[in-house]
N, C-alpha and C. Protein backbone atom coordinates (compact mmCIF):
# COMPACT_ATOMS: atom_id res chain seq x y z
N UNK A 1 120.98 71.01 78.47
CA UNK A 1 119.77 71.05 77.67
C UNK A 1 118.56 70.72 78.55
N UNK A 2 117.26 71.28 78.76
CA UNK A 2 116.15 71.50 79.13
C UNK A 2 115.21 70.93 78.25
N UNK A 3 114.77 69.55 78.91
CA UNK A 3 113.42 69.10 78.31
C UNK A 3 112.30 69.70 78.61
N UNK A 4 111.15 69.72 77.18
CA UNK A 4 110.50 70.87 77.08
C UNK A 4 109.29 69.69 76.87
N UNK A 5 107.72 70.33 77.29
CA UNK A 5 106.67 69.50 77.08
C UNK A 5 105.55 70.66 76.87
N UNK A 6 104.66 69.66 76.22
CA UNK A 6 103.13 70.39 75.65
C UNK A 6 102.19 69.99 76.44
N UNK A 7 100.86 70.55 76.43
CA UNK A 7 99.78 70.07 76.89
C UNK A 7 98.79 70.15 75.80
N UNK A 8 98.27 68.90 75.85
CA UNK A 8 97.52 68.51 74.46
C UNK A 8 96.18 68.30 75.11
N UNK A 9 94.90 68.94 74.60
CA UNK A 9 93.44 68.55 74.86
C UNK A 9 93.24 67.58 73.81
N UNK A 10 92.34 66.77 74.73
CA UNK A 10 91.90 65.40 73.58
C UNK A 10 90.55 65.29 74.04
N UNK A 11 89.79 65.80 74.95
CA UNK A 11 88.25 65.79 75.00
C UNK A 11 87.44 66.80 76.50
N UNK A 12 86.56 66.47 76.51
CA UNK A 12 85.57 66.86 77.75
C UNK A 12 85.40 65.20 78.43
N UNK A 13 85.68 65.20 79.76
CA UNK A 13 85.13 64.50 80.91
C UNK A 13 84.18 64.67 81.71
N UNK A 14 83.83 65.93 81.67
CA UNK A 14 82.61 66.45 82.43
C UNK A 14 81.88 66.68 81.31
N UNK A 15 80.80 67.28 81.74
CA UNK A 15 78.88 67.88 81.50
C UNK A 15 79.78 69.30 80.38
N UNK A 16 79.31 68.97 79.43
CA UNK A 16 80.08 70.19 77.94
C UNK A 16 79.82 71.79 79.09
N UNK A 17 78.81 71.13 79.67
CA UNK A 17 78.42 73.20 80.39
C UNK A 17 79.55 73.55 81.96
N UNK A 18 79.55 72.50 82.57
CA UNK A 18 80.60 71.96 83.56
C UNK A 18 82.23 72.60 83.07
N UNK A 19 82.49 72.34 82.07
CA UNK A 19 83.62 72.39 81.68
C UNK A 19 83.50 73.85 80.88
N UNK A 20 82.53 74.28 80.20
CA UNK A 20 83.33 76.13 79.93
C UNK A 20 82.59 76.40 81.13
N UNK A 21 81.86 76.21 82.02
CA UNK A 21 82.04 77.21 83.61
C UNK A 21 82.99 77.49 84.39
N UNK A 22 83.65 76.20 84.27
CA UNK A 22 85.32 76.05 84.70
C UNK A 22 86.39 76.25 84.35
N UNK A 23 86.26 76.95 82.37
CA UNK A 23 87.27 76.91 82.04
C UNK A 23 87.46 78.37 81.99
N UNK A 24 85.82 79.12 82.44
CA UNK A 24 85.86 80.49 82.02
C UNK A 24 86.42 81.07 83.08
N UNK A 25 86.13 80.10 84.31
CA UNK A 25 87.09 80.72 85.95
C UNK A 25 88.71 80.83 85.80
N UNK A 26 89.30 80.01 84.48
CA UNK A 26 90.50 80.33 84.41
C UNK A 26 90.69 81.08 83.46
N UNK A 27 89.71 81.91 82.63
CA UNK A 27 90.12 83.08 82.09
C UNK A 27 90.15 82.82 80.28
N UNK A 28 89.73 81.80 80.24
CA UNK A 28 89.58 81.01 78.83
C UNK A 28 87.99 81.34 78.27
N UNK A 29 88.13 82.35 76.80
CA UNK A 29 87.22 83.04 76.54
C UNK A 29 86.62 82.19 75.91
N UNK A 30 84.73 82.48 75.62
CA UNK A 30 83.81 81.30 74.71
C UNK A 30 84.33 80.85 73.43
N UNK A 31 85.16 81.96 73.18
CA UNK A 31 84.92 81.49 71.30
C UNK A 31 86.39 80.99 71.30
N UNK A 32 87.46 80.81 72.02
CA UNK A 32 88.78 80.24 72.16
C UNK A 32 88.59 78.84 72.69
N UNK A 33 87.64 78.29 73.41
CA UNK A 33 87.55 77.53 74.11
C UNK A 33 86.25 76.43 73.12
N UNK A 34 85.63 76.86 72.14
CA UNK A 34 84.81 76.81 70.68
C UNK A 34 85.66 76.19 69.76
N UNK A 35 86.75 76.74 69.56
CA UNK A 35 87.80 76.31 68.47
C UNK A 35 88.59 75.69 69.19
N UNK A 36 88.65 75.44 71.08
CA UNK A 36 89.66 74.04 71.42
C UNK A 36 88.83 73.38 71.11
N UNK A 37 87.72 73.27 71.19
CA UNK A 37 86.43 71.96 71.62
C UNK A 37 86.42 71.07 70.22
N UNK A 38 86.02 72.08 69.37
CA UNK A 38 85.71 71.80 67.66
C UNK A 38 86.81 70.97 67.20
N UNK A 39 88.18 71.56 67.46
CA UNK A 39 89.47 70.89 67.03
C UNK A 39 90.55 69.66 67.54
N UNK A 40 89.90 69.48 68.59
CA UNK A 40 90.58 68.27 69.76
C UNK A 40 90.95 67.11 69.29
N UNK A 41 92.03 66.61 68.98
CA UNK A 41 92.81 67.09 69.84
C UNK A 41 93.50 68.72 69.68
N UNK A 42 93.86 69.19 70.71
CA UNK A 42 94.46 70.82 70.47
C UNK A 42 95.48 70.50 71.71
N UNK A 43 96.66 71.68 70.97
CA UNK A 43 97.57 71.33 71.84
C UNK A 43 97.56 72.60 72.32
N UNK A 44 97.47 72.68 74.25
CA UNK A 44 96.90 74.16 74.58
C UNK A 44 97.92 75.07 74.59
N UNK A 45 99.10 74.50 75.04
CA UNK A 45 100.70 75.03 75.91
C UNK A 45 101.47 74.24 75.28
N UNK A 46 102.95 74.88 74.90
CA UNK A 46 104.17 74.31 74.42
C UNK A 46 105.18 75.00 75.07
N UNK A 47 106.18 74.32 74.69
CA UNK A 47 107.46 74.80 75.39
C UNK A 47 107.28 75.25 76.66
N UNK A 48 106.76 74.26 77.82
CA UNK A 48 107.05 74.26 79.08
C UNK A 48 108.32 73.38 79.81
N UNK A 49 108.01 73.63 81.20
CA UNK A 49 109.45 72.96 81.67
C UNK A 49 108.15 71.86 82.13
N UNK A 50 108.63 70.48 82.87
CA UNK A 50 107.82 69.67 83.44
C UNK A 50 106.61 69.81 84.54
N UNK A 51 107.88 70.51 85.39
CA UNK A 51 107.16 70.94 86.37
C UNK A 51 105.30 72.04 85.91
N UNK A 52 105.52 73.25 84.95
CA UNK A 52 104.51 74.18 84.69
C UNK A 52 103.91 73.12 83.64
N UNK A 53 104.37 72.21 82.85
CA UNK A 53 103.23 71.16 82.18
C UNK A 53 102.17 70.48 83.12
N UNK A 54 102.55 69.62 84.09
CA UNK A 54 102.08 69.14 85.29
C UNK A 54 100.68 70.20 86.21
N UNK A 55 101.31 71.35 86.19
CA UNK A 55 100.37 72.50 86.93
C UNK A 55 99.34 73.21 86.38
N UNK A 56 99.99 73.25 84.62
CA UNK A 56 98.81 73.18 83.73
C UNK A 56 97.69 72.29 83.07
N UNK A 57 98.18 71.22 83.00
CA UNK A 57 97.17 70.28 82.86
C UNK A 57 96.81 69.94 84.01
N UNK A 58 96.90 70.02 85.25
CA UNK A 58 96.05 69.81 86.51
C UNK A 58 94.94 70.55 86.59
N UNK A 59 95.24 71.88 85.96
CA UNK A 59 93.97 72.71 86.42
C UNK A 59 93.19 72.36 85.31
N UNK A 60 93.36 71.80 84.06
CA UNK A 60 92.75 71.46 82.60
C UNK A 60 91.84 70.25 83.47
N UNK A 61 92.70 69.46 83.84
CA UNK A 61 91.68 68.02 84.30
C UNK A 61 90.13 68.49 85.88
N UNK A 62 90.98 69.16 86.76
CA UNK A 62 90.20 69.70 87.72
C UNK A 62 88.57 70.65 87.29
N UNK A 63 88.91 71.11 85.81
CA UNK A 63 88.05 71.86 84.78
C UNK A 63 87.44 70.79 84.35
N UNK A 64 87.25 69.74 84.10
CA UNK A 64 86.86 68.61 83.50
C UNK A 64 87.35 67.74 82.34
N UNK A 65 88.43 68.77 81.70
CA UNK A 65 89.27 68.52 80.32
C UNK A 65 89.81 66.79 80.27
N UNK A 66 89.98 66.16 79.61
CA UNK A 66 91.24 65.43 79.22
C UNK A 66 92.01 65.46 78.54
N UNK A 67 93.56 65.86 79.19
CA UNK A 67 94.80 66.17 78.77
C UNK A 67 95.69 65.09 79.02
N UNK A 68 96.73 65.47 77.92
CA UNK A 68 97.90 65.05 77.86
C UNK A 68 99.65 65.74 77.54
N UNK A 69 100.26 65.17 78.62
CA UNK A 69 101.30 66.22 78.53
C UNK A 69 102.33 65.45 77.94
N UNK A 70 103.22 65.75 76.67
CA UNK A 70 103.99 64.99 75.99
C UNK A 70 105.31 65.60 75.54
N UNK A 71 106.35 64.81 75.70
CA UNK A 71 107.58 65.42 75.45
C UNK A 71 108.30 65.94 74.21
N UNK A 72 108.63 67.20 73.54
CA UNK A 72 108.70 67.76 72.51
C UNK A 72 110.39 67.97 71.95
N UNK A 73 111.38 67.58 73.02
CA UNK A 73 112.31 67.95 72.77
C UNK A 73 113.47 68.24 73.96
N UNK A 74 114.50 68.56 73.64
CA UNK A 74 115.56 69.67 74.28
C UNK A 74 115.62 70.40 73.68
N UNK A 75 115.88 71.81 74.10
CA UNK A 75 115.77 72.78 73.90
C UNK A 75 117.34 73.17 75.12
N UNK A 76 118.21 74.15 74.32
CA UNK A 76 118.79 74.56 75.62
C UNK A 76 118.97 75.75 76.33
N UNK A 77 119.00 75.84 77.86
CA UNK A 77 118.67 76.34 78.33
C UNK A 77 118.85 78.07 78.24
N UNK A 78 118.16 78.81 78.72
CA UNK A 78 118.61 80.31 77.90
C UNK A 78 119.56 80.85 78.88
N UNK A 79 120.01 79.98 79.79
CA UNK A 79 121.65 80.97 80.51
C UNK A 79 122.80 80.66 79.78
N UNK A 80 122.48 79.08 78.82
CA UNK A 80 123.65 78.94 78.19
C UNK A 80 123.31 79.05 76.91
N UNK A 81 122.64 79.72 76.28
CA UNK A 81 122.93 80.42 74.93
C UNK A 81 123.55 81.14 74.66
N UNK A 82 124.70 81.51 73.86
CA UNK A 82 125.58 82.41 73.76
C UNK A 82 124.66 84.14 73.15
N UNK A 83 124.77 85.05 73.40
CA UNK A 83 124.62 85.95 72.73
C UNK A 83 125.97 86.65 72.04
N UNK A 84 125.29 87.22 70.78
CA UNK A 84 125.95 86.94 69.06
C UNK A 84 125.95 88.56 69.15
N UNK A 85 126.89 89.42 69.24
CA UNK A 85 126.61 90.77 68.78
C UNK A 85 126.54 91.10 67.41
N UNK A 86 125.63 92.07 67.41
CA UNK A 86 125.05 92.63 65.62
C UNK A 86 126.16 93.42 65.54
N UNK A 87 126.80 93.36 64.69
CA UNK A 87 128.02 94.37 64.20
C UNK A 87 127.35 95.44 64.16
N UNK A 88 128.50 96.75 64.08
CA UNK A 88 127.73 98.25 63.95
C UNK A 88 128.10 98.69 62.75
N UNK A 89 128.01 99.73 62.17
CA UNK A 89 128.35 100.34 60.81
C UNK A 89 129.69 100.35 60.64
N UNK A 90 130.49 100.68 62.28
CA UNK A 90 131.54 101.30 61.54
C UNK A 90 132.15 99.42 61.09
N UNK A 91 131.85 98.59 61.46
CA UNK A 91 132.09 97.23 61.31
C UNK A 91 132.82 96.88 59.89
N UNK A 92 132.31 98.07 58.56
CA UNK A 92 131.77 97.73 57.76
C UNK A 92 132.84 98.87 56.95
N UNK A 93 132.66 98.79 55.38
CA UNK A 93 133.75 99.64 54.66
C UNK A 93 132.75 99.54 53.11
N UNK A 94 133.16 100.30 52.31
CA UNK A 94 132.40 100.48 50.85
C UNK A 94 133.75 100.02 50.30
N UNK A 95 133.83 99.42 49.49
CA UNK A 95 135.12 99.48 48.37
C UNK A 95 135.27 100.50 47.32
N UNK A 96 135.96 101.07 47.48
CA UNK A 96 135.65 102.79 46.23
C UNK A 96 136.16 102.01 44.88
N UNK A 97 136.80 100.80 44.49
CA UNK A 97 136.80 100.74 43.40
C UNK A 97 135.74 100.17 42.82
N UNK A 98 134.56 99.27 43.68
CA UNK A 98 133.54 98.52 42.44
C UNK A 98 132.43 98.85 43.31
N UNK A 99 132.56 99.46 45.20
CA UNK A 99 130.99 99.65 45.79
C UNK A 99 130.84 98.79 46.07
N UNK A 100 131.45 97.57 46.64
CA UNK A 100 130.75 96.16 47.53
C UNK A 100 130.73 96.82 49.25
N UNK A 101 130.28 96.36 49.60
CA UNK A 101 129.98 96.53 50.95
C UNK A 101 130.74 95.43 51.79
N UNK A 102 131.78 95.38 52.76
CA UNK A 102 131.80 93.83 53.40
C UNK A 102 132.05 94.66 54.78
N UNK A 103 132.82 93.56 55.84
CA UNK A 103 133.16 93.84 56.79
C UNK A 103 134.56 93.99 56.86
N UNK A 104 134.87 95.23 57.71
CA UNK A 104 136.25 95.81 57.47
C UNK A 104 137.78 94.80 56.78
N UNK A 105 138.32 94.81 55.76
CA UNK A 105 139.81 93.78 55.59
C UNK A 105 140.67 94.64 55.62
N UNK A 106 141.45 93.95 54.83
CA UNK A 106 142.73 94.58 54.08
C UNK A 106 142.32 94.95 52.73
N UNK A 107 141.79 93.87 52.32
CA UNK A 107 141.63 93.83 50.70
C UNK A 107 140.21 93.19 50.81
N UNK A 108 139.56 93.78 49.47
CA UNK A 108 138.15 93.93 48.95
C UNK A 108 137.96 92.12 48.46
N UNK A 109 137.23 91.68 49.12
CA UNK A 109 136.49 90.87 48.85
C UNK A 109 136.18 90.50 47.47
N UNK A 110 135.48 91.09 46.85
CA UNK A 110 135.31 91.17 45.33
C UNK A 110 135.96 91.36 44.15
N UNK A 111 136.93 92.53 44.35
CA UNK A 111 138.10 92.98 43.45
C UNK A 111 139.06 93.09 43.67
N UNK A 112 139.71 92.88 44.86
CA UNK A 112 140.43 92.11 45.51
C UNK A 112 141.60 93.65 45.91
N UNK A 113 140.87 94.71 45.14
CA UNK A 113 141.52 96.29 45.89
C UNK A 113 142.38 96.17 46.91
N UNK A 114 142.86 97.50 47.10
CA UNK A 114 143.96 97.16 48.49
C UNK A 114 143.01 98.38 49.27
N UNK A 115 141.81 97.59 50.59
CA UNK A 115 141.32 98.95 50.84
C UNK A 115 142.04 100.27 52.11
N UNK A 116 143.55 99.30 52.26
CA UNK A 116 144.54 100.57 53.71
C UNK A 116 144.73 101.66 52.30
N UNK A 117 145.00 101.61 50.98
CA UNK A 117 145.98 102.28 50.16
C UNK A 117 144.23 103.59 49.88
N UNK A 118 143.77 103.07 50.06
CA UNK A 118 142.42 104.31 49.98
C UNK A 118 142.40 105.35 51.10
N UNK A 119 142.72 104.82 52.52
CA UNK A 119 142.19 105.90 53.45
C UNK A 119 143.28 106.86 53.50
């Protein structure tokens, strides 16, 4: 499992004009950077690893920001998530005596049919 962190704005440290000159060099538009200001604390970034929390709020503070980077969890990692295959149609069977739909048996789910004595 992979601990995961945010970066949270909680104010301006620099000159209000200081800080969108600096924030616009990283690509952070007026009216996004309007609704961090207005709403602060704002949490900018989630679900990072430590290391890209650290590199992002560096350049937040170097901008003039004050941040905080705080721990959100484990999360685990995506090499060990299993992937789940989506069944396909043929997966699947109609029951000709009542029309339920399930995934292939012997016998119908619902009415309890014999569905080998159909094909």
């Amino acid at each position: 499992m992979a601990k995961k962190y945010r970066v949270t704005l909680f104010g301006i440290k620099a000159e209000e004009k200081v800080f969108r000159q600096n924030m616009a060099k990283l690509g952070v538009s007026g009216s996004t950077l309007d609704k961090y200001i207005e709403k602060t604390p704002v949490v900018l970034k989630r679900d990072l690893s430590l290391e890209e929390a650290r590199r992002y709020a560096e350049a937040i503070i170097n901008a003039g920001g004050f941040v905080n980077i705080q721990e959100t969890g484990e999360f685990p990692d995506k090499s060990s998530v299993e992937q789940k295959s989506i069944p396909s149609k043929e997966d699947f069977i109609l029951c000709p005596n009542c029309g339920f739909k399930q995934k292939k048996e012997d016998f119908c789910v619902r009415c309890g049919f014999d569905l080998n004595s159909s094909s």
